[in-house]
N, C-alpha and C. Protein backbone atom coordinates (compact mmCIF):
# COMPACT_ATOMS: atom_id res chain seq x y z
N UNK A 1 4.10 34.71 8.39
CA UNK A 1 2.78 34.70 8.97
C UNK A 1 2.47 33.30 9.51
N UNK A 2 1.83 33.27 10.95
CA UNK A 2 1.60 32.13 11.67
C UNK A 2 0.37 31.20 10.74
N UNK A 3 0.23 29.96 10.79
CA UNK A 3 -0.86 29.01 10.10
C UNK A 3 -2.20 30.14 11.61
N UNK A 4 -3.22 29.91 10.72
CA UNK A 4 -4.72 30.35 11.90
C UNK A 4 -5.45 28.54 11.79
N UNK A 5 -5.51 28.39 12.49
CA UNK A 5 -6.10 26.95 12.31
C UNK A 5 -7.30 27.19 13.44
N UNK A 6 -8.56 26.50 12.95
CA UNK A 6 -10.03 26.30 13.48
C UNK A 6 -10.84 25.01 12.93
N UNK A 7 -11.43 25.40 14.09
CA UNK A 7 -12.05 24.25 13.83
C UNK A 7 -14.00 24.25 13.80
N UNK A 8 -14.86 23.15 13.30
CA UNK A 8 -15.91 24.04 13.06
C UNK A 8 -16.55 22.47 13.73
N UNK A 9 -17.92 22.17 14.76
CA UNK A 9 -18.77 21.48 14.65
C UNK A 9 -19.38 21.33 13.57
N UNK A 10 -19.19 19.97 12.89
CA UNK A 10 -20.67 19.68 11.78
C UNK A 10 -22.13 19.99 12.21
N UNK A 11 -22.76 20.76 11.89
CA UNK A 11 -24.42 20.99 11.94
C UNK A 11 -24.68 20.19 10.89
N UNK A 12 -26.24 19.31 11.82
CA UNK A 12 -26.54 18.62 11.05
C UNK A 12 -27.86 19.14 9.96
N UNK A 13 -28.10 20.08 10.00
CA UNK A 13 -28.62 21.44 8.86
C UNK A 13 -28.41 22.23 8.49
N UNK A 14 -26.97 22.21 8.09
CA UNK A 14 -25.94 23.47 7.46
C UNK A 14 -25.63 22.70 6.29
N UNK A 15 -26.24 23.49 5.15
CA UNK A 15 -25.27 22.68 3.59
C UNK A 15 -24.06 22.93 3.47
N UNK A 16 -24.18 23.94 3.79
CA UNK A 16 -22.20 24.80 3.22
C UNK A 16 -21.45 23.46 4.10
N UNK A 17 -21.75 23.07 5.29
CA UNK A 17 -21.04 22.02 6.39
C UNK A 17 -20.95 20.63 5.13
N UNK A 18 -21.99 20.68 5.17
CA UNK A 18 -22.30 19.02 4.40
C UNK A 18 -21.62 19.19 3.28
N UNK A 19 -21.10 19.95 2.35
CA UNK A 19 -20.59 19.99 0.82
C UNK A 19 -19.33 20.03 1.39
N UNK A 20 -18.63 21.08 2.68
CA UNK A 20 -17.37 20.85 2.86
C UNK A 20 -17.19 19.34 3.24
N UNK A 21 -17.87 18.67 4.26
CA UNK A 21 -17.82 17.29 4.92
C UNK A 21 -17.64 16.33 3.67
N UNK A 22 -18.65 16.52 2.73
CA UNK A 22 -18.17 15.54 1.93
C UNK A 22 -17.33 15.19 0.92
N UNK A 23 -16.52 16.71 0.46
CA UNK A 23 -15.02 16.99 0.01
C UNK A 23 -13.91 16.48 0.98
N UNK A 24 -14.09 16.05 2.09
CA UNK A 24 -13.18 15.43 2.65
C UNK A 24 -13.40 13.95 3.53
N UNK A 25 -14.66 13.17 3.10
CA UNK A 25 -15.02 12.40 3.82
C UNK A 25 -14.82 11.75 2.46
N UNK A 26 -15.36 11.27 1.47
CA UNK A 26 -15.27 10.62 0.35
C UNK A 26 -14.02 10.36 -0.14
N UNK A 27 -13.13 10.54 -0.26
CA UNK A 27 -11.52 10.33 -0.15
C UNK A 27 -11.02 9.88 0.81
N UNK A 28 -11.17 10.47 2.40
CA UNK A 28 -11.01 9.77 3.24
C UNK A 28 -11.37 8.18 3.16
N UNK A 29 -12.75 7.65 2.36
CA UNK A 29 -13.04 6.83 2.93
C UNK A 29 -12.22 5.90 1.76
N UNK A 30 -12.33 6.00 0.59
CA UNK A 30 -12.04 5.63 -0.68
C UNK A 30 -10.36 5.54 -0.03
N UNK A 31 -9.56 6.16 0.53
CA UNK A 31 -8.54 5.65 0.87
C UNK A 31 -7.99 4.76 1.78
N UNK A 32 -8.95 4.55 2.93
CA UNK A 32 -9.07 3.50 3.77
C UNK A 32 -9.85 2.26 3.07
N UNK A 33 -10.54 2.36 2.53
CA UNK A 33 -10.89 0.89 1.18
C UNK A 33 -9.79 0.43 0.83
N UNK A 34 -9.00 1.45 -0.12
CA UNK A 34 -8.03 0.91 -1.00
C UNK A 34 -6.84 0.56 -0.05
N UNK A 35 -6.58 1.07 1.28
CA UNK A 35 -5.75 0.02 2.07
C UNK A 35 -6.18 -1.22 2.54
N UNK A 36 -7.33 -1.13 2.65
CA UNK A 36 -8.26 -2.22 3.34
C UNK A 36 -8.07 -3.51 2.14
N UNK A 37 -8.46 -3.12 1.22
CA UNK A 37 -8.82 -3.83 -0.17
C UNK A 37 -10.08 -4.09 -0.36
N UNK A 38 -11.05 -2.97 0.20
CA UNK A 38 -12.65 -3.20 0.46
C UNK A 38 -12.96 -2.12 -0.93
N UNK A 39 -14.49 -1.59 -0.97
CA UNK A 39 -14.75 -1.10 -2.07
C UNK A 39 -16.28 -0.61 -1.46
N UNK A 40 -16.99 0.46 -1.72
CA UNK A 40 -18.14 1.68 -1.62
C UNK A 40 -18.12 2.63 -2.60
N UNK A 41 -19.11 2.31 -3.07
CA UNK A 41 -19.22 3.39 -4.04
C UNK A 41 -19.68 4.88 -3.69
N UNK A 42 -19.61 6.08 -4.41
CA UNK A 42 -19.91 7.57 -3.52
C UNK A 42 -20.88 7.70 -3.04
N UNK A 43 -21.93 6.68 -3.84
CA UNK A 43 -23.78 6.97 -3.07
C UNK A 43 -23.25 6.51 -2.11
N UNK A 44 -22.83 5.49 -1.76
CA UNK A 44 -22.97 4.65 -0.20
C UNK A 44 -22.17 5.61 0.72
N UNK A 45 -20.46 5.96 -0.01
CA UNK A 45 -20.21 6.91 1.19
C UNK A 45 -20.73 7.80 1.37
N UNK A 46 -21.38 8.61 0.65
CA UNK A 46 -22.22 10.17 0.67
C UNK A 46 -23.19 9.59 1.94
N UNK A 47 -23.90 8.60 1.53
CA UNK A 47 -25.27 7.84 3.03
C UNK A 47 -24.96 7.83 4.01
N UNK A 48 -23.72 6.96 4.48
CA UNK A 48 -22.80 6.97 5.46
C UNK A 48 -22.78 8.18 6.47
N UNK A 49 -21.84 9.64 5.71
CA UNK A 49 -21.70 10.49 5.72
C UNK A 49 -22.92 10.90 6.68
N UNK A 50 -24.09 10.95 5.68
CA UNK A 50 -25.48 11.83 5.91
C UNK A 50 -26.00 10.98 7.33
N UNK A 51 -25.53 9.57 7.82
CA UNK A 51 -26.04 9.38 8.63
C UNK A 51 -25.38 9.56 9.99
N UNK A 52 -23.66 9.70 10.01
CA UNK A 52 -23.18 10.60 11.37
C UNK A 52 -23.20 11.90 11.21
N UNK A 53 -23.59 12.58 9.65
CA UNK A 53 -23.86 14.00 10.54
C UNK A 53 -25.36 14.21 11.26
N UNK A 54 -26.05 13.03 10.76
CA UNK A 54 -27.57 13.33 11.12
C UNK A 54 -27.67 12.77 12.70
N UNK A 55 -26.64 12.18 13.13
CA UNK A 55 -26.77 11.72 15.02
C UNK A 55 -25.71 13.08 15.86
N UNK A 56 -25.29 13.86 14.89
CA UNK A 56 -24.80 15.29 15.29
C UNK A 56 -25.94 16.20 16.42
N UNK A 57 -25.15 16.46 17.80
CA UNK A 57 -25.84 17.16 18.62
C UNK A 57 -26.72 16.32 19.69
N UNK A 58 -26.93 15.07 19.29
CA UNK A 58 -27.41 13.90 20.25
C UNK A 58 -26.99 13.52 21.16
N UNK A 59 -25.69 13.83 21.54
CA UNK A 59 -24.75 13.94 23.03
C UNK A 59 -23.74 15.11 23.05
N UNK A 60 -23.30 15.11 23.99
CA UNK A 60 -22.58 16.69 23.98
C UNK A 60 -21.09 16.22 23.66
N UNK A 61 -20.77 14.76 24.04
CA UNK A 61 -19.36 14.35 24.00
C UNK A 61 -19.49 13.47 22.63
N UNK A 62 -20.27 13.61 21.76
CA UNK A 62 -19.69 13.07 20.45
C UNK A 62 -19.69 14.79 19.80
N UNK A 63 -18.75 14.17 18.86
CA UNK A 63 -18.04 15.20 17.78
C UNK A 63 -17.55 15.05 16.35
N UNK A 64 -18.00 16.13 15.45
CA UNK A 64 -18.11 15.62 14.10
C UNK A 64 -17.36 16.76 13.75
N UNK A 65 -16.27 17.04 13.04
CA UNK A 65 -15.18 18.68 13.00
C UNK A 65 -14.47 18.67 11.96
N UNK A 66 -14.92 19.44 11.12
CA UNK A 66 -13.64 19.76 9.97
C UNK A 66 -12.79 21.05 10.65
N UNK A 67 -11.29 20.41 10.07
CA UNK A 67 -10.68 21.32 10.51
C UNK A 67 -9.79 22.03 9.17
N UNK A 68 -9.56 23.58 9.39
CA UNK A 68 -9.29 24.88 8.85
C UNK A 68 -7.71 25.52 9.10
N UNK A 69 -7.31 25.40 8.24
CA UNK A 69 -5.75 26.38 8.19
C UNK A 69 -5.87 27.32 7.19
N UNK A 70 -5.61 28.73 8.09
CA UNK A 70 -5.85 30.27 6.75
C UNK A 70 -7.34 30.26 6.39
N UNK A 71 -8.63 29.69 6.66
CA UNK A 71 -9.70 29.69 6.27
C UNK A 71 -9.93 28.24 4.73
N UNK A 72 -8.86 27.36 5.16
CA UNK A 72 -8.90 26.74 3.91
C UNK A 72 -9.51 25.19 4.74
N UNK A 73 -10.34 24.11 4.61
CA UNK A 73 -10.11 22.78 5.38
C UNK A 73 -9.28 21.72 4.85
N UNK A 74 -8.48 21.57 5.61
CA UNK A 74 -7.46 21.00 5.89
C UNK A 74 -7.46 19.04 6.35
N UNK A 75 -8.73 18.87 6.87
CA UNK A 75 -9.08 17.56 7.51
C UNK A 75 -10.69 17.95 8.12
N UNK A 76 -10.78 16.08 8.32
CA UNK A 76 -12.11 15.93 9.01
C UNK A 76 -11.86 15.07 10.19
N UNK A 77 -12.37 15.04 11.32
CA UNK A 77 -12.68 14.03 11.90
C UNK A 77 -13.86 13.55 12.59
N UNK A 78 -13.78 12.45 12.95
CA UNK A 78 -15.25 12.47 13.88
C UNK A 78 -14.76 11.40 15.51
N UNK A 79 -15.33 11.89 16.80
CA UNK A 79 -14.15 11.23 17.71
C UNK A 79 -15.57 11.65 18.93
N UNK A 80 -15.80 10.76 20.01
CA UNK A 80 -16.48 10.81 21.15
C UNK A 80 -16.45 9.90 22.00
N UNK A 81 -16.31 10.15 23.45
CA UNK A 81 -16.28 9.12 24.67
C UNK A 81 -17.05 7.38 24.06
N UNK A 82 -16.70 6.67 23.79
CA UNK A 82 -17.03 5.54 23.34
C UNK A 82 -18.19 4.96 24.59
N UNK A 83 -19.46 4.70 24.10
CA UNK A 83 -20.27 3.86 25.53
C UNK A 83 -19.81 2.68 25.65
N UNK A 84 -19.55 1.85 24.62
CA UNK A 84 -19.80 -0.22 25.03
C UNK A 84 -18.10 0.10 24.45
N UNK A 85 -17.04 0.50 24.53
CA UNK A 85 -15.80 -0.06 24.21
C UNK A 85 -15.38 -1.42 23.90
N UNK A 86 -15.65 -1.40 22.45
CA UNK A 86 -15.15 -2.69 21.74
C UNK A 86 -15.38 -3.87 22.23
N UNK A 87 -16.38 -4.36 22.85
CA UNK A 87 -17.12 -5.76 23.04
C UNK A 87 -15.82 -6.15 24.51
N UNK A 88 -16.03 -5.15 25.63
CA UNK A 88 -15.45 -5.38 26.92
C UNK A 88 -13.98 -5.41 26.89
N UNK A 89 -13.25 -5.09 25.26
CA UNK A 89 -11.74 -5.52 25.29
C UNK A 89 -11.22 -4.19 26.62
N UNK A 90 -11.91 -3.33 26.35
CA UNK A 90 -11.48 -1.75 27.16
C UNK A 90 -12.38 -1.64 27.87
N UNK A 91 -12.20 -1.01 29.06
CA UNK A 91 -13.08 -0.37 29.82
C UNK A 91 -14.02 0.84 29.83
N UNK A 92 -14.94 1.06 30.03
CA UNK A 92 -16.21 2.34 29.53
C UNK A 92 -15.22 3.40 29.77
N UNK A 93 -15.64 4.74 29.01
CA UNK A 93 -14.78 6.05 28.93
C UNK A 93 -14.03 6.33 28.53
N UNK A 94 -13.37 5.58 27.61
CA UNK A 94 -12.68 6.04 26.59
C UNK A 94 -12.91 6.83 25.71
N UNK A 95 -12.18 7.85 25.32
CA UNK A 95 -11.79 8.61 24.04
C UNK A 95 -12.10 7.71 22.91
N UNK A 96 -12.82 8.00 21.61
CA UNK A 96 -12.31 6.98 20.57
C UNK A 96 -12.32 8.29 19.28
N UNK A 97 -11.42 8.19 18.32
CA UNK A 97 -11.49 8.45 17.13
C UNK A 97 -12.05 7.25 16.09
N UNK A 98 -13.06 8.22 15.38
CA UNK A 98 -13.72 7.00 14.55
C UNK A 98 -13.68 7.19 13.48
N UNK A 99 -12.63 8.48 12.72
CA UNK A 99 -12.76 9.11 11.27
C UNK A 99 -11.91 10.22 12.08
N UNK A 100 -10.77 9.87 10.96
CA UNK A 100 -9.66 10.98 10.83
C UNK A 100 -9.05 11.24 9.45
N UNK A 101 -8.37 12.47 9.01
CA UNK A 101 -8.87 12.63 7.67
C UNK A 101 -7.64 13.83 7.59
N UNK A 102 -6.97 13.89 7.11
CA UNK A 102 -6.16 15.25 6.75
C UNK A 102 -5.45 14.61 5.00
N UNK A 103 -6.12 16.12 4.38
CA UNK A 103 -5.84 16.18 3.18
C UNK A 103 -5.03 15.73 2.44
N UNK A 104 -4.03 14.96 1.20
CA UNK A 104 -2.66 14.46 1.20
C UNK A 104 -1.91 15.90 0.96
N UNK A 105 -2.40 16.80 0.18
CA UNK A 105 -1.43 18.29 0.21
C UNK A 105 -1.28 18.59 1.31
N UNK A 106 -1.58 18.51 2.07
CA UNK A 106 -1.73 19.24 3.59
C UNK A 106 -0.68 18.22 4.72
N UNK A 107 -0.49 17.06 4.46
CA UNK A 107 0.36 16.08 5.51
C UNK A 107 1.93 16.07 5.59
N UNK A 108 2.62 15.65 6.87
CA UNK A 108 3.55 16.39 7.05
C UNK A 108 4.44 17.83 7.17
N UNK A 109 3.31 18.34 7.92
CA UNK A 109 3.23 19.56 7.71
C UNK A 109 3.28 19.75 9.56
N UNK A 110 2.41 18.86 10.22
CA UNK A 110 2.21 19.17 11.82
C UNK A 110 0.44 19.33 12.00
N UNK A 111 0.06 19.51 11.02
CA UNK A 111 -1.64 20.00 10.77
C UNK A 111 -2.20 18.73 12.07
N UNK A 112 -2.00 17.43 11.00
CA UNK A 112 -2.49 16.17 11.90
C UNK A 112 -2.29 16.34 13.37
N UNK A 113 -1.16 16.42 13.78
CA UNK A 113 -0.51 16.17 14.83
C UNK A 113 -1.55 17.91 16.00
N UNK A 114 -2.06 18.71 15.10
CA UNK A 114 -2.30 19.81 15.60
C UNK A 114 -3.81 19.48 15.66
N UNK A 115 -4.66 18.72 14.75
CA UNK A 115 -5.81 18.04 14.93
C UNK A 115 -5.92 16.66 15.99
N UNK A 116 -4.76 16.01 16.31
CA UNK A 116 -5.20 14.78 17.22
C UNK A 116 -4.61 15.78 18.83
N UNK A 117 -3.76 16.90 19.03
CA UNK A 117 -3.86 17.07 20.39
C UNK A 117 -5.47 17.78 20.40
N UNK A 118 -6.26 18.63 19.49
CA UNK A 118 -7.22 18.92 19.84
C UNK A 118 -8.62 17.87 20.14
N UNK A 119 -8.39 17.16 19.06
CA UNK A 119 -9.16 15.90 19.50
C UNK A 119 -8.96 15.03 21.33
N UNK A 120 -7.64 14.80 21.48
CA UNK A 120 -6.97 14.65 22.72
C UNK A 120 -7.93 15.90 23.96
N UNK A 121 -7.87 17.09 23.94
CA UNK A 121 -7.98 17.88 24.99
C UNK A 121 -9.82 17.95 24.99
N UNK A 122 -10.09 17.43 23.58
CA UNK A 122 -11.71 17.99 23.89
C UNK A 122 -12.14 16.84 24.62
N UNK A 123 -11.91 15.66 24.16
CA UNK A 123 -12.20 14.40 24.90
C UNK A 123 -11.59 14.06 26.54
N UNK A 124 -10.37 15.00 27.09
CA UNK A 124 -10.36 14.71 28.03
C UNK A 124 -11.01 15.41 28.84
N UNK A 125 -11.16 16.80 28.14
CA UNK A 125 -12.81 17.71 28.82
C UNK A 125 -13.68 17.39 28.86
N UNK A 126 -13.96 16.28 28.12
CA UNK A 126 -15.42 15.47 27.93
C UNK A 126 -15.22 13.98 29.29
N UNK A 127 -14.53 14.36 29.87
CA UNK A 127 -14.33 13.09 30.86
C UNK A 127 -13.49 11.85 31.06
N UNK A 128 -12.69 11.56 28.98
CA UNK A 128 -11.87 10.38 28.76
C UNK A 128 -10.58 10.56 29.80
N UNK A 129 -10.21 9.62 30.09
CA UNK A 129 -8.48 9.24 30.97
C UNK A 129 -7.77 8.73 29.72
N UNK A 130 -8.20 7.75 28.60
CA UNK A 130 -7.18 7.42 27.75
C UNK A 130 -8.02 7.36 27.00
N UNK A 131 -7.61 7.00 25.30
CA UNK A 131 -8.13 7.07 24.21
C UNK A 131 -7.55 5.46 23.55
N UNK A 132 -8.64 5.25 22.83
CA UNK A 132 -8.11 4.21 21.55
C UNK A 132 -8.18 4.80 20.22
N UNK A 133 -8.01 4.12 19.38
CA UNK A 133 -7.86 4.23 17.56
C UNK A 133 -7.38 2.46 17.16
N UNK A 134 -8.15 2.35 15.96
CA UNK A 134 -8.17 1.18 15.22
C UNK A 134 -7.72 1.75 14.12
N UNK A 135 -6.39 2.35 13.89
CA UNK A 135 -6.19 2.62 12.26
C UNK A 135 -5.73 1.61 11.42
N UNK A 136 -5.59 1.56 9.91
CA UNK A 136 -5.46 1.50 8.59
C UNK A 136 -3.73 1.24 9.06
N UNK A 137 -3.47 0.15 8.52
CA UNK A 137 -1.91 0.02 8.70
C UNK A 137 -0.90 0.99 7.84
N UNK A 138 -1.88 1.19 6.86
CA UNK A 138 -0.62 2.19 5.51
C UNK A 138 -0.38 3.80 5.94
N UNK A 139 -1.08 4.20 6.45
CA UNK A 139 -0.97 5.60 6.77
C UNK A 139 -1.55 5.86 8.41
N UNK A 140 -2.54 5.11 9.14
CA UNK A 140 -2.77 5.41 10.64
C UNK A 140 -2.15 5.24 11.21
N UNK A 141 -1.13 3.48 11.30
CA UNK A 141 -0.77 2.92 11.96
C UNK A 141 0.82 3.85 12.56
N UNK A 142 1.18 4.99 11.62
CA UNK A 142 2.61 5.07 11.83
C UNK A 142 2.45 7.08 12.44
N UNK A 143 1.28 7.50 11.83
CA UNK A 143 0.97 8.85 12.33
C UNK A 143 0.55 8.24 13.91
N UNK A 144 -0.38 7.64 14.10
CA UNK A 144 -0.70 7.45 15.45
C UNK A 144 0.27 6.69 16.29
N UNK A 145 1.26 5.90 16.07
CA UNK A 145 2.60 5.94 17.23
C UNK A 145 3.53 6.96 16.95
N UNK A 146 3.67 8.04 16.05
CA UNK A 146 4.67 8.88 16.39
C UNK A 146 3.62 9.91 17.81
N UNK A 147 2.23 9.96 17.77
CA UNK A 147 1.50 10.61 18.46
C UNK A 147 1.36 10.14 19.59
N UNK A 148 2.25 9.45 19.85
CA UNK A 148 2.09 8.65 21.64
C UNK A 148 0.97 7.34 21.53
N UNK A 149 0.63 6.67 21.00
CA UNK A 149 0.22 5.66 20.97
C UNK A 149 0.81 4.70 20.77
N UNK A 150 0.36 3.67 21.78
CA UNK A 150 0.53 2.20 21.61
C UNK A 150 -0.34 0.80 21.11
N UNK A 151 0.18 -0.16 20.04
CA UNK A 151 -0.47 -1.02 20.14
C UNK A 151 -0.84 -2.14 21.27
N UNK A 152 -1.96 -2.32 21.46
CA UNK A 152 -2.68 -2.68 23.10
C UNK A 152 -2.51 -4.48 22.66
N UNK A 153 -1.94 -4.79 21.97
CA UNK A 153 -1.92 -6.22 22.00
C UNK A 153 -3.66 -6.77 21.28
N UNK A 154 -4.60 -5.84 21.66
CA UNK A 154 -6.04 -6.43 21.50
C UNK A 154 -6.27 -5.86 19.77
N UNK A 155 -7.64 -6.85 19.00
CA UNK A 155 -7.97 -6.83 17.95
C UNK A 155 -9.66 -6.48 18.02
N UNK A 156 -9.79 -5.53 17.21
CA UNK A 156 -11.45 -5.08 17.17
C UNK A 156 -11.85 -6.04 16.52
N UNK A 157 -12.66 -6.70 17.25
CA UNK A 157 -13.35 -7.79 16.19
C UNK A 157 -14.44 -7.26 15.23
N UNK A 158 -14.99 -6.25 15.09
CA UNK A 158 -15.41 -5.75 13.86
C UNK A 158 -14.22 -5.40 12.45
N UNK A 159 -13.66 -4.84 12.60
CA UNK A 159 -13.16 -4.57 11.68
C UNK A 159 -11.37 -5.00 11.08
N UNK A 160 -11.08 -5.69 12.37
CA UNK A 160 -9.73 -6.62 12.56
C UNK A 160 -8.92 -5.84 12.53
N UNK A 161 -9.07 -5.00 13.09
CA UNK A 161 -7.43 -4.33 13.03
C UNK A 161 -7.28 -3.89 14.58
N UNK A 162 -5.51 -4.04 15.07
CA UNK A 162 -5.67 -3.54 15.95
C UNK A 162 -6.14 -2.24 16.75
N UNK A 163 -5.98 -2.14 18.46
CA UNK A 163 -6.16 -1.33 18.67
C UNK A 163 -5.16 -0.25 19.91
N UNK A 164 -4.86 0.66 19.27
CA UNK A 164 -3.67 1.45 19.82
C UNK A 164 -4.51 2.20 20.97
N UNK A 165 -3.81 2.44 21.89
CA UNK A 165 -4.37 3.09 22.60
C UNK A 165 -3.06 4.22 23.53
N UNK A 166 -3.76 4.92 24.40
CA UNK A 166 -2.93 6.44 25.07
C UNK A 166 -3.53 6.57 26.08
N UNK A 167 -2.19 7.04 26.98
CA UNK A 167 -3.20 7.55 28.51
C UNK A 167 -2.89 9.00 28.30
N UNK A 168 -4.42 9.91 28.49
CA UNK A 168 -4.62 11.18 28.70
C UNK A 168 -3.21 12.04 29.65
N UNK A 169 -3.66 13.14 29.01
CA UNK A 169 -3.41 13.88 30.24
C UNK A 169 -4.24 15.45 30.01
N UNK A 170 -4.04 16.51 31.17
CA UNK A 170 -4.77 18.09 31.18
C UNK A 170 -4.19 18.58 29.79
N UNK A 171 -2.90 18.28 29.28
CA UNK A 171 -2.04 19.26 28.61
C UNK A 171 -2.18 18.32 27.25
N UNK A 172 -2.64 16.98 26.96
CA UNK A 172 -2.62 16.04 26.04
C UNK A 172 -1.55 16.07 25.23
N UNK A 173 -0.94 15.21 25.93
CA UNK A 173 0.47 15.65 25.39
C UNK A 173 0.84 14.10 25.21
């Protein structure tokens, strides 16, 4: 039997959304800390949380999505046309992923790789030509160049890490 994989917009007044979101956002984040060597406790990420699902529906090209294999979720992400791209390093219209998230039972499997072309095709429907990502060196840095990304030489000065970037295409491939 084939995987059914879906995907769901976060509503930002759906609980059932918010209890799944935060079974996979709170780990997510707690694991990018512990690569980072930073530290948040669950109130703060739970706040966090409550405050990008609460800018949910405020543009049509941002996006907040847990994603579903067999009816089970599998990952989260959150990803939209970027307005001010990283203090002029990039040019306006970019794609950005800003929270990506697939389960550790669930990785190496293709799931990810089946969540960043969809991320890829919605954003180039949304207008992007290429995309960036600032991942986590322990686990982003090596999923996102097997996914066609490159490191761009440039550093986000918020959060210091580099930034990889991809040129689009119709088929996001």
């Amino acid at each position: 039997m084939e995987n059914q994989i879906s995907f769901i917009q976060i509503q930002k007044d759906n609980e059932e959304h918010f209890e799944i979101a935060s079974k996979l956002w709170v780990p997510f984040i707690c694991e990018v800390h512990e690569h980072d060597g930073t530290y948040e406790d669950e109130e703060q990420i739970i706040n966090g949380l409550k405050k990008r699902i609460a800018i949910q529906g405020c543009r049509k090209d941002m996006h907040f999505e847990i994603a579903f294999v067999n009816g089970e979720p599998f990952g989260i992400a959150m990803f939209a046309i970027d307005l001010g791209t990283v203090y002029g390093l990039l040019e306006k219209g970019y794609g950005t992923v800003m929270g990506f998230y697939i389960c550790p039972g669930f990785r190496r499997k293709g799931l990810g790789t089946i969540l960043n072309k969809h991320i890829e095709t919605v954003l180039y429907d949304d207008g992007a030509a290429n995309m960036y990502i600032c991942p986590d060196a322990v686990t982003g840095e090596p999923f996102w160049k097997a996914n066609g990304y490159h490191n761009s030489g440039k550093v986000d000065p918020d959060d210091k890490k580099p930034i990889y970037i991809k040129k689009l295409s119709a088929s996001a491939d």
